[in-house]
PDB file of N, CA and C in Angstrom:
ATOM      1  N   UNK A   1     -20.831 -57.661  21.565  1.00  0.00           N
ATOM      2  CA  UNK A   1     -20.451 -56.386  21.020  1.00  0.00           C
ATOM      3  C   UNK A   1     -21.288 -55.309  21.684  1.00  0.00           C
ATOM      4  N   UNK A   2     -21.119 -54.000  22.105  1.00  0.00           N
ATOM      5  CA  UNK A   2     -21.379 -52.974  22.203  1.00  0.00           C
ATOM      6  C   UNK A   2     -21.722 -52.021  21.676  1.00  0.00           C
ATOM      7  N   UNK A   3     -22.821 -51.409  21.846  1.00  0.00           N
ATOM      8  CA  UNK A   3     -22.975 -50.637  21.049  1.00  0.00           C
ATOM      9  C   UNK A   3     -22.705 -48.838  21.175  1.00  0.00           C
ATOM     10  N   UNK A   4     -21.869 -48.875  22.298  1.00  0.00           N
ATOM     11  CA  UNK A   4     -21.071 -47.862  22.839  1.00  0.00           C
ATOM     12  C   UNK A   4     -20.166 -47.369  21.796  1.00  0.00           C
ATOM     13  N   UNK A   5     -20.017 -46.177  21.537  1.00  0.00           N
ATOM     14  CA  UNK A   5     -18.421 -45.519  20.732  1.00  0.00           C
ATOM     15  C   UNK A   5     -16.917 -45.982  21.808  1.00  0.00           C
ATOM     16  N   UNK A   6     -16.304 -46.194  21.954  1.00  0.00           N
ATOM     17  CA  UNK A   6     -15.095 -46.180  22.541  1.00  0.00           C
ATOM     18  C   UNK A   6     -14.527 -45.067  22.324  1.00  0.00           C
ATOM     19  N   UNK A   7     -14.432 -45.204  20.759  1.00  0.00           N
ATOM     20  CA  UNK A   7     -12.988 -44.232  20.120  1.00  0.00           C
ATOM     21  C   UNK A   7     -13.916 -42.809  19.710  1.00  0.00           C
ATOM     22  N   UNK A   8     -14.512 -42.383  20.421  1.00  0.00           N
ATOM     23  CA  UNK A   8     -14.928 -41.185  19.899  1.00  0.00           C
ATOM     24  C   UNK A   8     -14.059 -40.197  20.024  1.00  0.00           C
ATOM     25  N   UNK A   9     -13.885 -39.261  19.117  1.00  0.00           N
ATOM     26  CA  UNK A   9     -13.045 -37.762  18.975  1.00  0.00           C
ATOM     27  C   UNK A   9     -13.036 -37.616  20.059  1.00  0.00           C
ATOM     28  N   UNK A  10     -12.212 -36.851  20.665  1.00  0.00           N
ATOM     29  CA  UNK A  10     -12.096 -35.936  21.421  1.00  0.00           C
ATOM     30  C   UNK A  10     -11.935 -34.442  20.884  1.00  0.00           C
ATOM     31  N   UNK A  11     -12.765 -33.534  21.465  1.00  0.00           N
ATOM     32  CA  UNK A  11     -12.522 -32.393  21.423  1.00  0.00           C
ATOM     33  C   UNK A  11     -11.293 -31.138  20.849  1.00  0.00           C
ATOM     34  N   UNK A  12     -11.577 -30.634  20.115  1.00  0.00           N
ATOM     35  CA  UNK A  12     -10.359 -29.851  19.774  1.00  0.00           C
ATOM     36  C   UNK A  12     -10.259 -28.525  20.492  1.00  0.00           C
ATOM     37  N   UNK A  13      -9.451 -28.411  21.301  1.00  0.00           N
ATOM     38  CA  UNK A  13      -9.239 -27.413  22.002  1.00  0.00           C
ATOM     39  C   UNK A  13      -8.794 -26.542  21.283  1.00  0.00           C
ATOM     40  N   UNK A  14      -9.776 -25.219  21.361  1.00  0.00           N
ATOM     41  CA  UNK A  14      -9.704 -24.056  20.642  1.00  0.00           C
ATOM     42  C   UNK A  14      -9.493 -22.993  20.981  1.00  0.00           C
ATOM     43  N   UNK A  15      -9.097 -23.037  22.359  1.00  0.00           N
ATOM     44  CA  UNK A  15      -9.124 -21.970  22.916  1.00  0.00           C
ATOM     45  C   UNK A  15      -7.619 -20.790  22.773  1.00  0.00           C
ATOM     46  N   UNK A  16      -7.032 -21.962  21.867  1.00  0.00           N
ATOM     47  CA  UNK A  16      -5.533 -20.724  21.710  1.00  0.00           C
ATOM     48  C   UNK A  16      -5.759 -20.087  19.924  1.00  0.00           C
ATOM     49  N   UNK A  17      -7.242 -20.992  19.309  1.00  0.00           N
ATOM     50  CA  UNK A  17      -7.388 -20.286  18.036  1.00  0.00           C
ATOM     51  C   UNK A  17      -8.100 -19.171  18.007  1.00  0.00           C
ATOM     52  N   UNK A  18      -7.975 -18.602  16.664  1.00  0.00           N
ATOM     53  CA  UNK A  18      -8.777 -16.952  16.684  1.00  0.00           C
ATOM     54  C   UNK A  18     -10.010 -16.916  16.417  1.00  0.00           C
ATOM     55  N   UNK A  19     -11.141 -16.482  17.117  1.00  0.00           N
ATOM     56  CA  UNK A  19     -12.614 -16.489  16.862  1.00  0.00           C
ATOM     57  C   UNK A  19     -12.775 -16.226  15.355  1.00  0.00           C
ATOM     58  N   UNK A  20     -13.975 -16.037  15.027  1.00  0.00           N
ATOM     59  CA  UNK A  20     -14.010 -15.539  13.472  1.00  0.00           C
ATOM     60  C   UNK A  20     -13.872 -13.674  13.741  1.00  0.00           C
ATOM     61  N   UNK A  21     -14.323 -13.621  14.801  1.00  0.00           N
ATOM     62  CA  UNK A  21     -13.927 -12.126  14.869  1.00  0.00           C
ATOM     63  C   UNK A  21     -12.755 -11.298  14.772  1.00  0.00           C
ATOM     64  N   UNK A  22     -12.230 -12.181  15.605  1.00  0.00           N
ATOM     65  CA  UNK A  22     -10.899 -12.252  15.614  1.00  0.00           C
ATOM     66  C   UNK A  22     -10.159 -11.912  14.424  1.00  0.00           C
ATOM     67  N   UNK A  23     -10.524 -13.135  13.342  1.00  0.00           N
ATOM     68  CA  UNK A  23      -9.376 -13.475  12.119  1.00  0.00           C
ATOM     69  C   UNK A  23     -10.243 -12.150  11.492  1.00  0.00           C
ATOM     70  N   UNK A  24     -11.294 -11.494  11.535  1.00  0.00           N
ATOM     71  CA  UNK A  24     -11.867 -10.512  10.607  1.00  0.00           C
ATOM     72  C   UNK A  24     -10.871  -8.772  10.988  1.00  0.00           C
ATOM     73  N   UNK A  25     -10.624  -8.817  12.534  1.00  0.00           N
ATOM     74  CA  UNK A  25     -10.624  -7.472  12.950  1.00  0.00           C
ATOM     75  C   UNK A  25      -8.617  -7.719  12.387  1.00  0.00           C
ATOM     76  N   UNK A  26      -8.077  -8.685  12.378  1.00  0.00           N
ATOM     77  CA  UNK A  26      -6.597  -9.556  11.802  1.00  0.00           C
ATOM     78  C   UNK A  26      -6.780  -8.440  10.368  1.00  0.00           C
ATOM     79  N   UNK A  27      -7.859  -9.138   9.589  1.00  0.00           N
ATOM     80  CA  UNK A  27      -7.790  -8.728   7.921  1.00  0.00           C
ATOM     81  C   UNK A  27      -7.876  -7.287   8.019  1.00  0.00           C
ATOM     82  N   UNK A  28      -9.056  -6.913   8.237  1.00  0.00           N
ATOM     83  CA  UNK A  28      -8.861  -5.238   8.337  1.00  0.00           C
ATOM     84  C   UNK A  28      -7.872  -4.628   9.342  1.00  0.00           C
ATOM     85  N   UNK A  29      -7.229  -4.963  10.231  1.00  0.00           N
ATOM     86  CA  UNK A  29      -5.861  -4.419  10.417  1.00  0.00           C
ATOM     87  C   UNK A  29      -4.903  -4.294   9.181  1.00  0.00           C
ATOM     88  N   UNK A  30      -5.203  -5.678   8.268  1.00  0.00           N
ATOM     89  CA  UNK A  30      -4.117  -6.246   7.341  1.00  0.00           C
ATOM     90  C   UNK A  30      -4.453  -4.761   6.071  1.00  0.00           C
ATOM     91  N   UNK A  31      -5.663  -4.773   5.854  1.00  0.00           N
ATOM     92  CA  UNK A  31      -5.999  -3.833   4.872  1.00  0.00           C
ATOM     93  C   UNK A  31      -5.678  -2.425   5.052  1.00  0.00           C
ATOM     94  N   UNK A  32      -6.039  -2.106   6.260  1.00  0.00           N
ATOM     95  CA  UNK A  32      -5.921  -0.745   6.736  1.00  0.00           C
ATOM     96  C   UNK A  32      -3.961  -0.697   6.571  1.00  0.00           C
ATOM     97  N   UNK A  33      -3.534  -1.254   7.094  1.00  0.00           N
ATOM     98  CA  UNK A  33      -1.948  -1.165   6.527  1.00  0.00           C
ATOM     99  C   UNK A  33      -1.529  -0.707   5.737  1.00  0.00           C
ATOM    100  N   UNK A  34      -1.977  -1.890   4.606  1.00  0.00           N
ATOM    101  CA  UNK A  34      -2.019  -1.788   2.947  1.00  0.00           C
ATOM    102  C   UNK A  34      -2.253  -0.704   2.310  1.00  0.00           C
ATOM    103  N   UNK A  35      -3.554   0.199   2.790  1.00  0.00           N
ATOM    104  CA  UNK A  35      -4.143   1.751   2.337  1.00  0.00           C
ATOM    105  C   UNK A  35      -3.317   2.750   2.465  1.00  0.00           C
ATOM    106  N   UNK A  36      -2.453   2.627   3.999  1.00  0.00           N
ATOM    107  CA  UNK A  36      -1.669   3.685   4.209  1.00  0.00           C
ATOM    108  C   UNK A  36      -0.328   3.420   3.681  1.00  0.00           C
ATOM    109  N   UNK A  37       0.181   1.885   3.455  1.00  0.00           N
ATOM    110  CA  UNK A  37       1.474   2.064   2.941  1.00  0.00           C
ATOM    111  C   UNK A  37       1.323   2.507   1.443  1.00  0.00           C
ATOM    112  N   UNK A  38       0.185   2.020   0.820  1.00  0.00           N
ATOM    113  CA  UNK A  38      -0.302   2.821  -0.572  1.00  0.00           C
ATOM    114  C   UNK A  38      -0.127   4.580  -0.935  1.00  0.00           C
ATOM    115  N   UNK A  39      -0.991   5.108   0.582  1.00  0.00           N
ATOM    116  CA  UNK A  39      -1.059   6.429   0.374  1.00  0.00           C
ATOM    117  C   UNK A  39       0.237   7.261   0.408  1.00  0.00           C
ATOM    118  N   UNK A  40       1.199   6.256   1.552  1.00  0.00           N
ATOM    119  CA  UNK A  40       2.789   6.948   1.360  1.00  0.00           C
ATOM    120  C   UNK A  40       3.301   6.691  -0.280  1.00  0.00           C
ATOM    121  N   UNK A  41       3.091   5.814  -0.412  1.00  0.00           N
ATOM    122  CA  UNK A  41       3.912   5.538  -1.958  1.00  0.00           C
ATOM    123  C   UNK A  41       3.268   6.639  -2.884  1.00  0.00           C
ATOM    124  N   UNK A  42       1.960   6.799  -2.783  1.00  0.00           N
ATOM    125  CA  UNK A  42       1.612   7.710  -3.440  1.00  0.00           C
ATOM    126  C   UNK A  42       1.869   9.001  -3.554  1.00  0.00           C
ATOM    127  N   UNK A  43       1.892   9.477  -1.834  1.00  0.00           N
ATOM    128  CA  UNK A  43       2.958  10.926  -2.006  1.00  0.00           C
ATOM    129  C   UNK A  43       3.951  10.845  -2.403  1.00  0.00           C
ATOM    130  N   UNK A  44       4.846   9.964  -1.750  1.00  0.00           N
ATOM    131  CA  UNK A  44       6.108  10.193  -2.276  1.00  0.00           C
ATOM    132  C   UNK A  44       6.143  10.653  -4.223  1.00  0.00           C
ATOM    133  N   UNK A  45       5.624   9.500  -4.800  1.00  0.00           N
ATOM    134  CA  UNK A  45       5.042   9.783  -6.472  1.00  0.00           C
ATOM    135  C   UNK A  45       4.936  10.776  -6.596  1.00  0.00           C
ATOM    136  N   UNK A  46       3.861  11.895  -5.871  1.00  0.00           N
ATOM    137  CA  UNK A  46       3.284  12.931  -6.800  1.00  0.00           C
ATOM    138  C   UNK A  46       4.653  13.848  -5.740  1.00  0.00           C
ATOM    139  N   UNK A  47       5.164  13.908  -4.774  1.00  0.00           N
ATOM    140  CA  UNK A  47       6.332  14.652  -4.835  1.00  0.00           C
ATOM    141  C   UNK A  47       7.606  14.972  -5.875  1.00  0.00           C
ATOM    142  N   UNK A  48       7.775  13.884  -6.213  1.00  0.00           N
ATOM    143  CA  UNK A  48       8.970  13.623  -6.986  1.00  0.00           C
ATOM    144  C   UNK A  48       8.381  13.928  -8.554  1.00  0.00           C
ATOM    145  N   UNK A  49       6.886  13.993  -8.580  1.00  0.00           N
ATOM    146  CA  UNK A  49       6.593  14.547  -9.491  1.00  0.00           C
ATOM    147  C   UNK A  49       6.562  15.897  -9.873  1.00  0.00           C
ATOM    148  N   UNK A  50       6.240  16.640  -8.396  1.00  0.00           N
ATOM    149  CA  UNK A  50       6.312  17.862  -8.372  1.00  0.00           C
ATOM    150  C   UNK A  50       7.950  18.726  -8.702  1.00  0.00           C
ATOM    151  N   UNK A  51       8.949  17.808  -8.397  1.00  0.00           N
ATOM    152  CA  UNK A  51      10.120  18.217  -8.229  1.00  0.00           C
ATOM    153  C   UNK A  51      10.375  17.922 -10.194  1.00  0.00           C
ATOM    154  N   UNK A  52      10.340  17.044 -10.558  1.00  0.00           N
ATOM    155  CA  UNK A  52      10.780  16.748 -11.927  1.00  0.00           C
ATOM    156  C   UNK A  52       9.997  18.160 -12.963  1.00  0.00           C
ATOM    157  N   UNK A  53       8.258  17.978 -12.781  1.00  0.00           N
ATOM    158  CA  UNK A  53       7.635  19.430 -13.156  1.00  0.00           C
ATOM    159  C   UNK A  53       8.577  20.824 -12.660  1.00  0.00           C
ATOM    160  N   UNK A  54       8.984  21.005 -11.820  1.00  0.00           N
ATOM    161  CA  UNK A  54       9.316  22.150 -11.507  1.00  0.00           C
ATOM    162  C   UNK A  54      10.962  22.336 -12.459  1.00  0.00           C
ATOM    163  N   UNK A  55      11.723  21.095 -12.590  1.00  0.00           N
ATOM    164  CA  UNK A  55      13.205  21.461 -12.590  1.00  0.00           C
ATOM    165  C   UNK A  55      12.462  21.228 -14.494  1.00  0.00           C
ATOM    166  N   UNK A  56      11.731  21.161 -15.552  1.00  0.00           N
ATOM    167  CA  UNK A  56      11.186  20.526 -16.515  1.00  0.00           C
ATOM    168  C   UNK A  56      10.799  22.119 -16.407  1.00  0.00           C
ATOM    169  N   UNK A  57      10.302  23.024 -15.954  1.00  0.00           N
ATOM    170  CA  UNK A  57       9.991  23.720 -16.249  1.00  0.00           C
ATOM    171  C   UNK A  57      11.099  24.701 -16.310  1.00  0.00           C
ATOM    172  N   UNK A  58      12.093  24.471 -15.557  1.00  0.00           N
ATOM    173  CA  UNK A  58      13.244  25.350 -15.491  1.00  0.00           C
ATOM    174  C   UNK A  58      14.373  25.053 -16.292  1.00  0.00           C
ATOM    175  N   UNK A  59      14.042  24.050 -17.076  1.00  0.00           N
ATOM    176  CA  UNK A  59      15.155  23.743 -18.314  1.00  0.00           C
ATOM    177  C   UNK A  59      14.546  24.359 -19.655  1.00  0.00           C
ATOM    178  N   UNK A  60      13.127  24.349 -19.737  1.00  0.00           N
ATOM    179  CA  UNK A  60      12.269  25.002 -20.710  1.00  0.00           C
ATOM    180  C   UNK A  60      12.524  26.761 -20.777  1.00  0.00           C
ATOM    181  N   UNK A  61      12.469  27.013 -20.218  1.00  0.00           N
ATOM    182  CA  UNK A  61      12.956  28.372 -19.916  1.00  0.00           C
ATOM    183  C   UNK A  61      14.464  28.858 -20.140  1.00  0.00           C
ATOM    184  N   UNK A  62      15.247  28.130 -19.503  1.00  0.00           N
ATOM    185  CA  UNK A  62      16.315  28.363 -19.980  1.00  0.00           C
ATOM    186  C   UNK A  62      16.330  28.238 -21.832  1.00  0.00           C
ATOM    187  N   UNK A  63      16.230  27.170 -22.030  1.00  0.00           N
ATOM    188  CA  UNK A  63      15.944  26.872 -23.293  1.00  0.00           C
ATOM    189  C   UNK A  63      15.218  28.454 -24.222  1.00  0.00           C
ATOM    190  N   UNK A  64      14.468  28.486 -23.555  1.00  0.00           N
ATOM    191  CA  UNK A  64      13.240  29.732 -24.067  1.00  0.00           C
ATOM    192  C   UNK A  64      14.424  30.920 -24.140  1.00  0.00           C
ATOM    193  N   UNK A  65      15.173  31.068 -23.248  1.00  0.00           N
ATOM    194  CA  UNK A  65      16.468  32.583 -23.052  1.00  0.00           C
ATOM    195  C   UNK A  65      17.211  31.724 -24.174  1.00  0.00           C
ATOM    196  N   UNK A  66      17.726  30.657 -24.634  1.00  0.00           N
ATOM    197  CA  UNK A  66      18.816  30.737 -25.296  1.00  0.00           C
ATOM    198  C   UNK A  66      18.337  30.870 -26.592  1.00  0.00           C
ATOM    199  N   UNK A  67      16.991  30.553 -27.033  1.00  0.00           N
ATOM    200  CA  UNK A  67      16.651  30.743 -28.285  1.00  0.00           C
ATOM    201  C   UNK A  67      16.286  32.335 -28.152  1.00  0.00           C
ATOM    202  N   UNK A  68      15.980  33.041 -27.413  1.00  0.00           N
ATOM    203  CA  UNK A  68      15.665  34.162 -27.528  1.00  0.00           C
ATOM    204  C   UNK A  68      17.077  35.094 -27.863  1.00  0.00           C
ATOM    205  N   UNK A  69      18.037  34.473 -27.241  1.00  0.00           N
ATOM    206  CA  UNK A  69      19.548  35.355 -27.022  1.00  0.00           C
ATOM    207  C   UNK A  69      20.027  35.175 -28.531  1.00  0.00           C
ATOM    208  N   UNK A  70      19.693  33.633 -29.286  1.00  0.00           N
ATOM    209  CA  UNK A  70      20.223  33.525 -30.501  1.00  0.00           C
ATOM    210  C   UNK A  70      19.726  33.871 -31.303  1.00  0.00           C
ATOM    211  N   UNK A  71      18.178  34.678 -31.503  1.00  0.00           N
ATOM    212  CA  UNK A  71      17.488  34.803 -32.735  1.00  0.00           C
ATOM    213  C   UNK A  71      17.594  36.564 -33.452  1.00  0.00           C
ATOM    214  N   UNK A  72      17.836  36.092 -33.875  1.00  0.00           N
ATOM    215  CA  UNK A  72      17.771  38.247 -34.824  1.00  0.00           C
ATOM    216  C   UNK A  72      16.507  38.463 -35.080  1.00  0.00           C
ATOM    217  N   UNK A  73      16.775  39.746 -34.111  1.00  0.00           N
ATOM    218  CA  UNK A  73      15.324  40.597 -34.207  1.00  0.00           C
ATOM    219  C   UNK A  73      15.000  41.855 -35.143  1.00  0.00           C
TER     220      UNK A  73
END
């Protein structure tokens, strides 16, 4: 008997995997994405908020003329 390995591993060729740097600069690409598709959703929100406030304010008013047109002074 021998006391040689025969069957030792061979090597895993790594050279088509991503360093750790790699998979890190991957995530913060991944995040940085995430922030800005956030910050669009978010305008869009406070737009459509702005539009609902504005037409909310222009039904109040009207409102405000019709009670004013109906009340005896």
């Amino acid at each position: 008997m021998s006391d040689t390995i025969t069957d030792a591993p061979t090597p895993v060729d790594q050279s088509d995997a991503p360093t750790a740097v790699e998979r890190i600069d991957a995530a913060i690409a991944r995040i940085e994405s995430a922030i800005a598709a956030r910050a669009e959703a978010g305008d869009a929100l406070a737009k459509r908020h702005a539009a609902l406030k504005a037409r909310m304010a222009e039904a109040v008013a009207a409102l405000d003329d019709v009670i004013t047109r109906g009340s005896p002074n």
